[in-house]
Protein backbone atom coordinates (compact mmCIF):
# COMPACT_ATOMS: atom_id res chain seq x y z
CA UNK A 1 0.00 0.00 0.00
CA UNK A 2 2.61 2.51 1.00
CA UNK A 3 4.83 1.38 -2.47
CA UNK A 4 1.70 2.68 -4.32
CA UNK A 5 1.30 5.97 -2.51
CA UNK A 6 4.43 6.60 -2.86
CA UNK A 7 4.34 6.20 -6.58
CA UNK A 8 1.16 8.19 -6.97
CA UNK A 9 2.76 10.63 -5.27
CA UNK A 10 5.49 10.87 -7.49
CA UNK A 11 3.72 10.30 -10.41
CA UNK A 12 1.27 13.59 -9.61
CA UNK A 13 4.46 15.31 -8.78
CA UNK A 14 5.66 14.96 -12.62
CA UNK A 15 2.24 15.93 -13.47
CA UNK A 16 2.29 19.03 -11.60
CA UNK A 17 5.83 20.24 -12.93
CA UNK A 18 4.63 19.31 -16.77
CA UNK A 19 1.30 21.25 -16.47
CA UNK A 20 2.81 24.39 -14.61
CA UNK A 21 5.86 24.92 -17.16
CA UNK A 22 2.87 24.04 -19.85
CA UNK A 23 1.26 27.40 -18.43
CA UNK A 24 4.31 29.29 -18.19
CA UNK A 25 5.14 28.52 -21.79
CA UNK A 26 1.88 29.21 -22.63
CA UNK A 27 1.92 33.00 -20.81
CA UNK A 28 5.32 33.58 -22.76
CA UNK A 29 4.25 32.75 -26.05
CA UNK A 30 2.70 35.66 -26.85
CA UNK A 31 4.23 38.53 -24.67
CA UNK A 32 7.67 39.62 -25.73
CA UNK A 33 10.87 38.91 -22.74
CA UNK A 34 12.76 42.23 -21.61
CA UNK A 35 15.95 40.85 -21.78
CA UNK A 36 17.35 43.11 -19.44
CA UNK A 37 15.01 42.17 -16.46
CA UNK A 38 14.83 38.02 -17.25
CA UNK A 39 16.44 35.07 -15.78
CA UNK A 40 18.50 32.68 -18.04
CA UNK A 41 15.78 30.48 -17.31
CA UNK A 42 13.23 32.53 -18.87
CA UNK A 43 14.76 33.32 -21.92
CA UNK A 44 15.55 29.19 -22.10
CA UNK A 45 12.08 29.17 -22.56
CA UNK A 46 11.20 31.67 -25.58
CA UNK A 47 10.86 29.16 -28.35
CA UNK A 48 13.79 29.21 -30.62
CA UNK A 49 16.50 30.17 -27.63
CA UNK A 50 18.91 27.78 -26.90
CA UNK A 51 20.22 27.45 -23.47
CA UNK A 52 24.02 29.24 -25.24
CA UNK A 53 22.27 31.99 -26.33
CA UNK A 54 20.12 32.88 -23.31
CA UNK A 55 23.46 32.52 -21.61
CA UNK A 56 25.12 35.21 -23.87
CA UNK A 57 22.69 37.23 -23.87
CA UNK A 58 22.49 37.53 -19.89
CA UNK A 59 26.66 37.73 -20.01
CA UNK A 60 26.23 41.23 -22.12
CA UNK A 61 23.56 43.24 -20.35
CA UNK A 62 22.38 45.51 -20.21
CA UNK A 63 20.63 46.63 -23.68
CA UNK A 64 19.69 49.98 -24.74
CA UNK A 65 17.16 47.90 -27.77
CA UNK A 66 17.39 44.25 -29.15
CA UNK A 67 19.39 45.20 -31.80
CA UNK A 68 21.86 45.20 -29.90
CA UNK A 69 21.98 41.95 -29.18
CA UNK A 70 23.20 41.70 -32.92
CA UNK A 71 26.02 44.79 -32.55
CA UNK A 72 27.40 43.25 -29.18
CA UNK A 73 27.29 39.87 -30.27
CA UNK A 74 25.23 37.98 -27.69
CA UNK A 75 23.32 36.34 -30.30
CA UNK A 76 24.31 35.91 -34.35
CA UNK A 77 22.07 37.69 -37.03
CA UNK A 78 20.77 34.25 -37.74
CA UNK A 79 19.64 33.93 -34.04
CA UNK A 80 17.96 37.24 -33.75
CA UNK A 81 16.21 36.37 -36.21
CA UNK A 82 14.62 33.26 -34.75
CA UNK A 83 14.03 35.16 -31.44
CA UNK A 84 13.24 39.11 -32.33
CA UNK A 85 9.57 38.65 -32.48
CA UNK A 86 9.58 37.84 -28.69
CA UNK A 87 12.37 40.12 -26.86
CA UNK A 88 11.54 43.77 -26.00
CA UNK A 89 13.91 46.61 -24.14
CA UNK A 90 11.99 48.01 -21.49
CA UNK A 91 11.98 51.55 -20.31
């Protein structure tokens, strides 16, 4: 009895991290990242970022506009690219 708690337990656990990074992608997707003000975590999860290029771009804050990103060379043109749509400079 306890062997099957125990894996119900753990089993809702893995549920529970799957469905609250589902709603944090989810939340991301459409709003654009300051990427002055988030984690490397957060910018791990803008689809297209790879966990390198969150890294570089966290190593070369801060940004005066994404462009930037391009002139300092945090991230290649190619990269921007990929990513522009959802990064923002705030004010």
């Amino acid at each position: 009895m306890r062997e099957r708690t125990a894996e119900t337990t753990a089993q809702i656990k893995r549920d529970t991290k799957a469905m609250a990074e589902g709603i944090r992608e989810g939340w991301s997707r459409d709003k654009a990242l300051d990427v002055n003000s988030a984690t490397e975590s957060d910018l791990r999860a803008v689809q297209g970022m790879t966990p390198k290029m969150a890294e570089r771009i966290v190593s070369h804050r801060p940004y005066a506009k994404t462009s930037e990103l391009v002139d300092r060379h945090a991230l290649t043109k190619a990269e921007y690219d990929q990513v522009a749509d959802r990064l923002t400079v705030k004010r």
